[in-house]
N, C-alpha and C. Protein backbone atom coordinates (compact mmCIF):
# COMPACT_ATOMS: atom_id res chain seq x y z
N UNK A 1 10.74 -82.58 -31.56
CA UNK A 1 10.09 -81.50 -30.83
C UNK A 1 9.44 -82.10 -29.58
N UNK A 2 9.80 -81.22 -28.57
CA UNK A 2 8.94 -81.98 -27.35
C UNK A 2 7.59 -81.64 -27.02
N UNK A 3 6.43 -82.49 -26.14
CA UNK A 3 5.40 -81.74 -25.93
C UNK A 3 5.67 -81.00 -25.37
N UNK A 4 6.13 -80.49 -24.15
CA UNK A 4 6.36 -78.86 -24.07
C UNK A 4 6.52 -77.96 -25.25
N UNK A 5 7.12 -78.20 -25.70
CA UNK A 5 7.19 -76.96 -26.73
C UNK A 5 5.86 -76.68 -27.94
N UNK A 6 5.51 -77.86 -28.00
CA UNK A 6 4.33 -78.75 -29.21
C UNK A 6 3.46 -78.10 -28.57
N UNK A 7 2.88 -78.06 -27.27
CA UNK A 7 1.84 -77.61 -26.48
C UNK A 7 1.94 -76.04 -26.69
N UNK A 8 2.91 -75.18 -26.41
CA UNK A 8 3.01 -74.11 -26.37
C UNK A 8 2.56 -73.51 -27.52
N UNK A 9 3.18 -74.37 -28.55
CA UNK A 9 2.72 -73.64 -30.12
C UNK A 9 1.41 -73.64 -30.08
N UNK A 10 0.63 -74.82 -30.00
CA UNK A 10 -0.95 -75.02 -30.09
C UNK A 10 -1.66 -74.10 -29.25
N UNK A 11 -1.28 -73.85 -28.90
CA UNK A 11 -1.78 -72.63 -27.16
C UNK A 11 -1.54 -71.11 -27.92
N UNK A 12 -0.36 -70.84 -27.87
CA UNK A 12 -0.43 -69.40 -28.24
C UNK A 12 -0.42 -69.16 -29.44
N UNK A 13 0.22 -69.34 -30.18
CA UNK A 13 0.68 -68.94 -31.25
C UNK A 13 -0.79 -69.74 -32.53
N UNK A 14 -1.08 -70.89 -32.00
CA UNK A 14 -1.86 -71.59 -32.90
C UNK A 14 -3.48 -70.58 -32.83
N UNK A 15 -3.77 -70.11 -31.14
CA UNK A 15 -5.06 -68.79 -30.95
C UNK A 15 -4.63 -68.24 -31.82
N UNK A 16 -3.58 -66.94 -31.60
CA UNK A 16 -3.38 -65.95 -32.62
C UNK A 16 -3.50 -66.33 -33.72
N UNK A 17 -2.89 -67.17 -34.73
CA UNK A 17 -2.72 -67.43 -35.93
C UNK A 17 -4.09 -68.46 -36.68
N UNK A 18 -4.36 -69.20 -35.96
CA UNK A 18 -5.71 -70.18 -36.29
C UNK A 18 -6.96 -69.74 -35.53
N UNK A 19 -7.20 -70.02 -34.53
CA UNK A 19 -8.65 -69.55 -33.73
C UNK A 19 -9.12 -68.78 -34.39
N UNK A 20 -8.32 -67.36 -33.98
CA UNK A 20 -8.84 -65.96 -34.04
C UNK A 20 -9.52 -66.18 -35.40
N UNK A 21 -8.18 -65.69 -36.03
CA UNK A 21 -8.59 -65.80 -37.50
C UNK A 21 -9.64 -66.70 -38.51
N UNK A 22 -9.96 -67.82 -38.03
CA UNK A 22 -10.81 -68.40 -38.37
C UNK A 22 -12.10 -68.01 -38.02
N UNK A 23 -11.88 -67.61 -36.60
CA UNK A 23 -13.61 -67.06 -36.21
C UNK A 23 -14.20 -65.68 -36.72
N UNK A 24 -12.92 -64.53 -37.15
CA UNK A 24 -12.83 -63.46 -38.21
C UNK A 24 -13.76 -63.84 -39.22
N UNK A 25 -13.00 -64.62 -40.20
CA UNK A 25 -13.31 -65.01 -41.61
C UNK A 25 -14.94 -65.89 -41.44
N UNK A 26 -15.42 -66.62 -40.33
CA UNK A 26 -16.23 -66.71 -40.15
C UNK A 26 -18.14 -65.88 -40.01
N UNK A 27 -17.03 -64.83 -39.07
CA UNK A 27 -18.10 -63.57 -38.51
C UNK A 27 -18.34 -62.97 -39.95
N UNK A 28 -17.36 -62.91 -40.87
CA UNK A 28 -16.92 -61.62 -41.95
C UNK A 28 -17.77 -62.58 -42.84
N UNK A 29 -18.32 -63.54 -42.94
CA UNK A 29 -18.56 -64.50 -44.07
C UNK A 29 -20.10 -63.83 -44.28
N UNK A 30 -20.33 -63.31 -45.95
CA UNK A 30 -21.45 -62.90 -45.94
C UNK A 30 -22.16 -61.13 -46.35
N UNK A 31 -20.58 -60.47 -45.60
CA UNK A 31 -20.66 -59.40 -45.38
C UNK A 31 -19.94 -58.87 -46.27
N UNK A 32 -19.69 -57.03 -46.14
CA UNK A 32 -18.57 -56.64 -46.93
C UNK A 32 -17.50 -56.72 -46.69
N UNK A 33 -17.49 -57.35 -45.23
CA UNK A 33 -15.83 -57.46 -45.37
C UNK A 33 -15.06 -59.23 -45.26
N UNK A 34 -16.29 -59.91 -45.85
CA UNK A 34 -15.53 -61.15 -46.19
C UNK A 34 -14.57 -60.84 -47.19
N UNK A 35 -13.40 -61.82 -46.76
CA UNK A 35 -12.36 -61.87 -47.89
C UNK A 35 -12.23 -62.91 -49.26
N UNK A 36 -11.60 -63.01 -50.11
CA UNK A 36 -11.46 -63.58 -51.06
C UNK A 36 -10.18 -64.20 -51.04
N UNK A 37 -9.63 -65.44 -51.86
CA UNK A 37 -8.31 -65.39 -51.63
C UNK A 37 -7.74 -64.96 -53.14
N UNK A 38 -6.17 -64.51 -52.65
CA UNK A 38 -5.86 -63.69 -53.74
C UNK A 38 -5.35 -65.08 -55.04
N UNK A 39 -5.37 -64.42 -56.06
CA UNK A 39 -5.16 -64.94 -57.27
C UNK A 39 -3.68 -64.81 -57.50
N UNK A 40 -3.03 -65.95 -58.49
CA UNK A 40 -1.32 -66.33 -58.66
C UNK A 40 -1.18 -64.81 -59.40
N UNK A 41 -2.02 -64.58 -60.02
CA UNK A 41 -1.68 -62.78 -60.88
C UNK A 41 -1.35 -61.48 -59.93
N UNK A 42 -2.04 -61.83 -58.68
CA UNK A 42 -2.00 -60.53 -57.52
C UNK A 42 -0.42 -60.72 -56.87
N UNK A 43 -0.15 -59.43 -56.78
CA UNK A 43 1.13 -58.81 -55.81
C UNK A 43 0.36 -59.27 -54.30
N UNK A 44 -0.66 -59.56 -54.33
CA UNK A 44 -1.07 -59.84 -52.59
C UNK A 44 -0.47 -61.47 -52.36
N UNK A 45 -0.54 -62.00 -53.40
CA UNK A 45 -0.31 -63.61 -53.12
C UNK A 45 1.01 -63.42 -53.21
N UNK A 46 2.11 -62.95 -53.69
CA UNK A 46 3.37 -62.96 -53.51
C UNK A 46 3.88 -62.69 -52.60
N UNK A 47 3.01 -61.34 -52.01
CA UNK A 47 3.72 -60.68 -50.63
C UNK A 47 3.78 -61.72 -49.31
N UNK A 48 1.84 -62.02 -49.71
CA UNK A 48 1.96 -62.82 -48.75
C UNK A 48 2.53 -63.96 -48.47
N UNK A 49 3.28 -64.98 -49.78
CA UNK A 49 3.76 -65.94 -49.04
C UNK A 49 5.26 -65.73 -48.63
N UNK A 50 5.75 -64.56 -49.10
CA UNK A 50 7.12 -63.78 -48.89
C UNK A 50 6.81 -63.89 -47.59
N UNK A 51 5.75 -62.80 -46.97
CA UNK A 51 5.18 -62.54 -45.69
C UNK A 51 5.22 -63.96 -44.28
N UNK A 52 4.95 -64.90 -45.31
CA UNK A 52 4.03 -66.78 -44.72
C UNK A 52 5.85 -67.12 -44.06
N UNK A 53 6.65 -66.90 -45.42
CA UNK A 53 8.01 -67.20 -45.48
C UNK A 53 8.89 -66.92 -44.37
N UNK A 54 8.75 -65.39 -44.45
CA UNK A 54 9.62 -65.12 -43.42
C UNK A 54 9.41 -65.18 -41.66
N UNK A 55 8.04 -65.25 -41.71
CA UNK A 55 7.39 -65.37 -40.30
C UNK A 55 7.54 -66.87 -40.28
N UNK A 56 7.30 -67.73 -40.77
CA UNK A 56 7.35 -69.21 -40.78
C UNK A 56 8.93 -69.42 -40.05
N UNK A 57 10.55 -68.67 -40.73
CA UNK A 57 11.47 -68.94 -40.44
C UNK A 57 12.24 -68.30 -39.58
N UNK A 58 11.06 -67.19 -39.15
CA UNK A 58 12.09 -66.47 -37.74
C UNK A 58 11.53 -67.23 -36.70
N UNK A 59 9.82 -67.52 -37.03
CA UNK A 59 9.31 -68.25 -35.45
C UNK A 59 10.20 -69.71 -35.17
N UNK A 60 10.64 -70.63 -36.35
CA UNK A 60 11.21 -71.51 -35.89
C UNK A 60 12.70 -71.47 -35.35
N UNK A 61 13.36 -70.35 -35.82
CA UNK A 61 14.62 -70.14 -35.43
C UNK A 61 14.59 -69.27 -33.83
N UNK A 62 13.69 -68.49 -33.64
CA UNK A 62 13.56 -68.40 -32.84
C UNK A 62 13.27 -69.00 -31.38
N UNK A 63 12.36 -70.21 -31.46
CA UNK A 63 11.96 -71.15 -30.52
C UNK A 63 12.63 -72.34 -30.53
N UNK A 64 13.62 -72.34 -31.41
CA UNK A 64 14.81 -73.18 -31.22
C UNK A 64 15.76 -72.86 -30.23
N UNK A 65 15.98 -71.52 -30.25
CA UNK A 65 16.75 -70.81 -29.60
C UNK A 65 16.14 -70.74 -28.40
N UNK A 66 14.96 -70.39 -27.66
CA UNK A 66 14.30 -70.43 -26.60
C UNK A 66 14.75 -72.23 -26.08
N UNK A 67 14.29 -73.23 -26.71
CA UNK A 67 14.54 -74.61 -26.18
C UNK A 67 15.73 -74.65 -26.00
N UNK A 68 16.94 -74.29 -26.91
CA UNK A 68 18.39 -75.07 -26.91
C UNK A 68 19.40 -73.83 -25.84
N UNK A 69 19.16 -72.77 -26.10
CA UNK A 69 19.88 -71.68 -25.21
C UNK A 69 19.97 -70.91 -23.79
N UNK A 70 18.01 -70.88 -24.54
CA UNK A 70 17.28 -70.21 -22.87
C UNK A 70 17.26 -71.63 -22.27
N UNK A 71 16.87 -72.81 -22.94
CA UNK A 71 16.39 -73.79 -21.47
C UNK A 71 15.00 -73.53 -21.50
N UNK A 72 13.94 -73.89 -22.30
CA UNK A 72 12.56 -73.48 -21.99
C UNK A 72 11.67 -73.30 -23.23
N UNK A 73 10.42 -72.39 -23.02
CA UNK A 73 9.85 -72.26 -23.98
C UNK A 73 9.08 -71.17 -24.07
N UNK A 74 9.02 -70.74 -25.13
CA UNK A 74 8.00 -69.05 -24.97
C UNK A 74 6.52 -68.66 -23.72
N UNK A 75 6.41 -70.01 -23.44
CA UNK A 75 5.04 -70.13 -22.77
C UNK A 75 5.30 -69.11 -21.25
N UNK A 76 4.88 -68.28 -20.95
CA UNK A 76 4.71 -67.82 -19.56
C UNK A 76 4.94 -68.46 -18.50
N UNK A 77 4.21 -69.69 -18.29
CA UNK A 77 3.98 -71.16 -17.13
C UNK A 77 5.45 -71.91 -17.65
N UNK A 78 6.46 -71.53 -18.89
CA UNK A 78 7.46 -72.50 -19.16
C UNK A 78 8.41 -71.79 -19.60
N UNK A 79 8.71 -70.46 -19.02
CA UNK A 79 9.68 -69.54 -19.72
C UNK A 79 11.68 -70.19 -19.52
N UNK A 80 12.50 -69.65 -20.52
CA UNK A 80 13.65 -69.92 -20.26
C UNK A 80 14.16 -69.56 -18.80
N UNK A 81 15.15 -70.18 -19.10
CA UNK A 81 15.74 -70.30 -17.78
C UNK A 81 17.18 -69.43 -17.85
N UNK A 82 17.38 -69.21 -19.08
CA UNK A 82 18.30 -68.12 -19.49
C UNK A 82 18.65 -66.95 -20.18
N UNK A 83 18.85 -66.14 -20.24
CA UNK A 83 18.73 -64.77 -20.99
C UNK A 83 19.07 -65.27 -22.55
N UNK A 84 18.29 -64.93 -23.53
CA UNK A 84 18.88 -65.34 -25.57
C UNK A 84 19.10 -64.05 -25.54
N UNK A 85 20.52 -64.01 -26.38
CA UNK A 85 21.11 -62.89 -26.40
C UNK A 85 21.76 -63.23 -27.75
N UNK A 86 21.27 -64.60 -28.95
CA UNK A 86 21.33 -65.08 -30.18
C UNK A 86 21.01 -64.75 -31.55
N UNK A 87 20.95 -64.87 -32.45
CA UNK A 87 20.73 -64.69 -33.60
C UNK A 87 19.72 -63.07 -33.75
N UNK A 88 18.43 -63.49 -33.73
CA UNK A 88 17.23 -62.34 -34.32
C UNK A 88 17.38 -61.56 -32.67
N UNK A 89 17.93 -62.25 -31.83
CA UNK A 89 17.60 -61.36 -30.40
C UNK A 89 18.90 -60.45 -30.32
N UNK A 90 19.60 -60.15 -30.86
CA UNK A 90 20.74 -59.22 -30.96
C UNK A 90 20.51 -58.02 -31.93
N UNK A 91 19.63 -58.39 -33.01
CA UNK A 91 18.85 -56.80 -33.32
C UNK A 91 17.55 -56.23 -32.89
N UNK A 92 16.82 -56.95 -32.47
CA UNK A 92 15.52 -56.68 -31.94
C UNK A 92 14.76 -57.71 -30.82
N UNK A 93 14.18 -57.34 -29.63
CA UNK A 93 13.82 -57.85 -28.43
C UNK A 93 12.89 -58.74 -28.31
N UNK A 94 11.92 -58.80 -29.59
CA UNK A 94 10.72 -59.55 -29.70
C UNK A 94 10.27 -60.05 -31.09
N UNK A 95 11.60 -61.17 -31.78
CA UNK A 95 11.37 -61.46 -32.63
C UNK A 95 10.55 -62.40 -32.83
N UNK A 96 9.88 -63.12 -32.26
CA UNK A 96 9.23 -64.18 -31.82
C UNK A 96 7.38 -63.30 -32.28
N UNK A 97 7.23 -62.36 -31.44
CA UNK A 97 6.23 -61.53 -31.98
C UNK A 97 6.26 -61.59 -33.20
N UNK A 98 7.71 -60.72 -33.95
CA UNK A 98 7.57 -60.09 -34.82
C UNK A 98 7.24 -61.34 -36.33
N UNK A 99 7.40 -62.61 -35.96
CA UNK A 99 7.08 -63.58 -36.50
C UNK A 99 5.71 -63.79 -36.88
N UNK A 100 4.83 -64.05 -35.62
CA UNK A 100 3.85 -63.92 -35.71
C UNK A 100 2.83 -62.54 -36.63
N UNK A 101 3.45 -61.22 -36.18
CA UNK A 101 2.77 -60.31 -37.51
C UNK A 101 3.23 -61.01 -38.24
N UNK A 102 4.41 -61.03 -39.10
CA UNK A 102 4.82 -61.46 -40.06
C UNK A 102 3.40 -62.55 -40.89
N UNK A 103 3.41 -63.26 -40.24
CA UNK A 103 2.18 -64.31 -40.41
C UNK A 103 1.14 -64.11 -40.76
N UNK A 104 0.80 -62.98 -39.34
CA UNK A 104 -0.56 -62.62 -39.41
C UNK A 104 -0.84 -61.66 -40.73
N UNK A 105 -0.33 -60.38 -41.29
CA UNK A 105 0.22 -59.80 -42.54
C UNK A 105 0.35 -60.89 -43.40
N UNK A 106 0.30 -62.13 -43.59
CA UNK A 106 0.34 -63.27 -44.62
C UNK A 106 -1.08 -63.28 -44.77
N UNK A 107 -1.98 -63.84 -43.54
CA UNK A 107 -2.91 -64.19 -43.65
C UNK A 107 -4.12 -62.82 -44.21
N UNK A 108 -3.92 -61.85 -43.81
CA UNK A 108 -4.73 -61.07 -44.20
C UNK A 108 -4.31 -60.38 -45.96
N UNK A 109 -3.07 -60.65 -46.29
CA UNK A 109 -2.80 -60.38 -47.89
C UNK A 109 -2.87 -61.78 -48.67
N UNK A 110 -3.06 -62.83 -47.84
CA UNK A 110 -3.72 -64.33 -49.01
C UNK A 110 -5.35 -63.94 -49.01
N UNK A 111 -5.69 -63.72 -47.72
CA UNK A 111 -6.98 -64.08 -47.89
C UNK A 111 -7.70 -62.23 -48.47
N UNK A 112 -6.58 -61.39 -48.60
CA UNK A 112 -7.09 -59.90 -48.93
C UNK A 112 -8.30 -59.85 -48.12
N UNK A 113 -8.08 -59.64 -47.06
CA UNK A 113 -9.36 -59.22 -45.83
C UNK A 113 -8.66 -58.16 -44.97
N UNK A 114 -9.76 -57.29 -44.80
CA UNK A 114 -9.20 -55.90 -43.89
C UNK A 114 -9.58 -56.47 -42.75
N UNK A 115 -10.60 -56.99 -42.16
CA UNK A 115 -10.81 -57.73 -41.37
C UNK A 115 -9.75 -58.41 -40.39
N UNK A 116 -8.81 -59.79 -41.11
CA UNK A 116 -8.02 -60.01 -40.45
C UNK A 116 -6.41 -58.80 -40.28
N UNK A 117 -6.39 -57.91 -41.43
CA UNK A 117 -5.38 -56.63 -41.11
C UNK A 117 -5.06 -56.10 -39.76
N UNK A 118 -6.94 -55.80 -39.19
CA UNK A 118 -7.31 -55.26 -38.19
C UNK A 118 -7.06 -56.17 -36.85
N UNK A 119 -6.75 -57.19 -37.21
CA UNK A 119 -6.63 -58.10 -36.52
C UNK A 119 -5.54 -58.27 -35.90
N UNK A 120 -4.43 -58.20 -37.06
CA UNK A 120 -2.64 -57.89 -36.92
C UNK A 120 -2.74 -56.90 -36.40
N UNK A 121 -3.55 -55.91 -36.44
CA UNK A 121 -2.94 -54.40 -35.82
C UNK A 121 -3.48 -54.94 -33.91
N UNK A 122 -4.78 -54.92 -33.67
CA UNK A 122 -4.88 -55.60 -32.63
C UNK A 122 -4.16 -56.44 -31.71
N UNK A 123 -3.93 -57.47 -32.10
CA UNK A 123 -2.63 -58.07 -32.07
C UNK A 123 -0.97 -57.16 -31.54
N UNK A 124 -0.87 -56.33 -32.47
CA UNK A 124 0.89 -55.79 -31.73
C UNK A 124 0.15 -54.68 -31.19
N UNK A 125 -0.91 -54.06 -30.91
CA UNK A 125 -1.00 -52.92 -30.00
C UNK A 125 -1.06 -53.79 -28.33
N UNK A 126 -1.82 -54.90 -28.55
CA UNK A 126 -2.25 -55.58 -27.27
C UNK A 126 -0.47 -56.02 -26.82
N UNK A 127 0.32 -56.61 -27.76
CA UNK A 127 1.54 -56.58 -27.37
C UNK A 127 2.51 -55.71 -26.63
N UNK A 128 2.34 -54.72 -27.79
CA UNK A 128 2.53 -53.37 -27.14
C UNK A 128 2.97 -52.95 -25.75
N UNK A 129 1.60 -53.06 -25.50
CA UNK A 129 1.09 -52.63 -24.05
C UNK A 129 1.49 -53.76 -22.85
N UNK A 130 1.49 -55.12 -23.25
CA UNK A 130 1.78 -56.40 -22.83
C UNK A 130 3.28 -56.15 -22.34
N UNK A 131 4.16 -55.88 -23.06
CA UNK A 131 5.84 -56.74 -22.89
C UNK A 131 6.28 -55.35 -22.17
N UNK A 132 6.12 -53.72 -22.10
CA UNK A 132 7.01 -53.58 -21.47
C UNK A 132 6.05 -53.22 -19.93
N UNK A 133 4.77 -53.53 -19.57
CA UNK A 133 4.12 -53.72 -18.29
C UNK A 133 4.35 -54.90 -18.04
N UNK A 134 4.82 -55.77 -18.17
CA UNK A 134 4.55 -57.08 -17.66
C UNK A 134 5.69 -58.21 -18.22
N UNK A 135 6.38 -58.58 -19.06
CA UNK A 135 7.16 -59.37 -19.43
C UNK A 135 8.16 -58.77 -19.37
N UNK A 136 8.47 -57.63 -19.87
CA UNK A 136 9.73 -56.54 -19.40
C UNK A 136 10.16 -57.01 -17.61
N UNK A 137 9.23 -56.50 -17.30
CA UNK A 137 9.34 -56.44 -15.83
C UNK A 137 9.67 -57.98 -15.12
N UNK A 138 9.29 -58.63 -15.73
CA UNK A 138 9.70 -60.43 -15.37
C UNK A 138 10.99 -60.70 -15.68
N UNK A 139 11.26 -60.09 -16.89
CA UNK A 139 12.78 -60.67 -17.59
C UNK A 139 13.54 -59.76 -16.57
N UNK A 140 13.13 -58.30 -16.33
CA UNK A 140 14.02 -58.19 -15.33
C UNK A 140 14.44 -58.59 -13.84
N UNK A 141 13.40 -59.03 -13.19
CA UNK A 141 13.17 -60.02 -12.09
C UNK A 141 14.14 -61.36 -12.43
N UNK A 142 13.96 -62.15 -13.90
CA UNK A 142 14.50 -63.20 -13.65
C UNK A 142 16.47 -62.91 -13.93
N UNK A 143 16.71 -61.64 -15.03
CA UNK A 143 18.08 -62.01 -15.17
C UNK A 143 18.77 -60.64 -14.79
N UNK A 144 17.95 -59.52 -14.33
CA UNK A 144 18.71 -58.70 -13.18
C UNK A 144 19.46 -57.50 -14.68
N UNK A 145 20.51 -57.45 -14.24
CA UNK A 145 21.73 -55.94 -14.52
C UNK A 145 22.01 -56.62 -16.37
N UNK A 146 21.83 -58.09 -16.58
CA UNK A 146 21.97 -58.43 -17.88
C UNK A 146 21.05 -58.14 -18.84
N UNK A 147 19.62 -58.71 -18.61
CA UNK A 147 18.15 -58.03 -18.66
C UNK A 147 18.27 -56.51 -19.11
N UNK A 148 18.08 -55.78 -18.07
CA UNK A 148 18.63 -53.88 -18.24
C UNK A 148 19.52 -54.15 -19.24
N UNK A 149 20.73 -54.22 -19.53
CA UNK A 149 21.87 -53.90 -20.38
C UNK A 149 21.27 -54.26 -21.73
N UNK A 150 21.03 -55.27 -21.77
CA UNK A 150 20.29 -55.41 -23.14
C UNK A 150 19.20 -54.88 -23.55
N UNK A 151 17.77 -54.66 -22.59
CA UNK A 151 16.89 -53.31 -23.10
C UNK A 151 17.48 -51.81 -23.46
N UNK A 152 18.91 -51.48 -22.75
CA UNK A 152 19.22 -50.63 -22.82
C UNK A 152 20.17 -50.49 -24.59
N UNK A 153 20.51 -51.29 -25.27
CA UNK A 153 21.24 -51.57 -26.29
C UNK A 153 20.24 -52.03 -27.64
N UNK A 154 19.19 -52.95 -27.00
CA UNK A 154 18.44 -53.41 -28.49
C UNK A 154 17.02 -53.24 -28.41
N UNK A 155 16.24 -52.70 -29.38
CA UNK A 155 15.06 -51.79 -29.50
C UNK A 155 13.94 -53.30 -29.51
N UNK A 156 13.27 -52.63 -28.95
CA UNK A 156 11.92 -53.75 -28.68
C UNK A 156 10.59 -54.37 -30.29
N UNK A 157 11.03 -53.03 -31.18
CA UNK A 157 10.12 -53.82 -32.59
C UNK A 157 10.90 -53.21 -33.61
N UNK A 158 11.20 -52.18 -33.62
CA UNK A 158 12.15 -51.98 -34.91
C UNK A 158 13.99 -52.31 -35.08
N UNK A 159 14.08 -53.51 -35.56
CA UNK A 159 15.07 -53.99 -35.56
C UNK A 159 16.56 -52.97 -35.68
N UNK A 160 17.53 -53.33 -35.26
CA UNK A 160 18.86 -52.20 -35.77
C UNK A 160 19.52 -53.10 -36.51
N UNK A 161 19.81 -52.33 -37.16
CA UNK A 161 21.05 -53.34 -38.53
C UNK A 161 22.07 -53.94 -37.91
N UNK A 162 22.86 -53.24 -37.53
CA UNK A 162 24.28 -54.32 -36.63
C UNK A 162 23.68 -54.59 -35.53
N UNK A 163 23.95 -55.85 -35.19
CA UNK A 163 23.95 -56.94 -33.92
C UNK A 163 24.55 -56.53 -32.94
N UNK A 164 24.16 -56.67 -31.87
CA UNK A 164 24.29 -56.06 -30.68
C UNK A 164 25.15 -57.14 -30.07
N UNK A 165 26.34 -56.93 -29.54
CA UNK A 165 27.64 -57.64 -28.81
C UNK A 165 27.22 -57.48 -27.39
N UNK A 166 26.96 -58.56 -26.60
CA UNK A 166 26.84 -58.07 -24.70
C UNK A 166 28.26 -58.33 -24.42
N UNK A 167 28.05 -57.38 -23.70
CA UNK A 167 29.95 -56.89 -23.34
C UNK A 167 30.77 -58.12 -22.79
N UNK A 168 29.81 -59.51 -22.50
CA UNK A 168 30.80 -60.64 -22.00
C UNK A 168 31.43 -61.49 -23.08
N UNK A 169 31.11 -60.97 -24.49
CA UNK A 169 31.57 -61.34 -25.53
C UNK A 169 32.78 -61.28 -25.81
């Protein structure tokens, strides 16, 4: 792994997933809405490491794909240099996000805190609002009529079952 990419994780993805959440469970410590962690008997500890699981293996497959395809790295200041039009990015536009809930939905069903829940929801609304004002609008700046064709074919959070073919296939 390179520091570029090493850096990037610690930066974004490590705020969302560590910082935040730690300073949550912190603030919450005390109160009613400190959390507990769930017990090997709870459906919360299963989900969540189902939850830990699958976010753990789309973010890495995903940012593999950003380094080896795009040329780059999720970071804003270090974005690809080429359109991924690969694996999780042929049913849905922002799997890389959708990793991160994934995660974040881990962390709030281990540690059973509404607290950090609220946190995940926070999280993809701020996204939300983020990718198609502003990163939308970049990806189309950087890769033009290819960019469009593919917003126009694959949905931005709810995945489609068949994989999306770009017509140079």
């Amino acid at each position: 792994m390179t520091w570029r990419l090493l850096r990037t994780i610690l930066i974004l993805p490590g705020t969302a997933l560590v910082f935040v959440p730690a300073l949550i469970v912190w603030a919450a410590a005390g109160t009613g809405y400190a959390g507990a962690w769930a017990g090997a008997g709870q459906l919360q500890l299963w989900a969540g490491v189902g939850s830990l699981a699958a976010g753990l293996f789309l973010a890495g497959w995903t940012m593999r794909l950003f380094a080896t395809v795009g040329e780059g790295t999720p970071a804003p200041w270090d974005p690809p240099k080429k359109l991924v039009v690969r694996g999780p990015y042929r049913h849905v536009r922002n799997p890389m996000i959708s990793s991160v809930l994934f995660m974040l939905g881990a962390e709030a069903l281990l540690y059973q805190s509404w607290a950090l829940a609220a946190w995940g929801l926070l999280f993809f609304a701020a996204n939300a609002v983020y990718f198609p004002l502003s990163e939308e609008k970049g990806l189309e700046r950087r890769f033009g009529g290819d960019c469009r064709t593919y917003k126009a074919n694959v949905p931005r959070w709810f995945p489609r079952i068949r994989p999306w073919r770009p017509p140079d296939e």
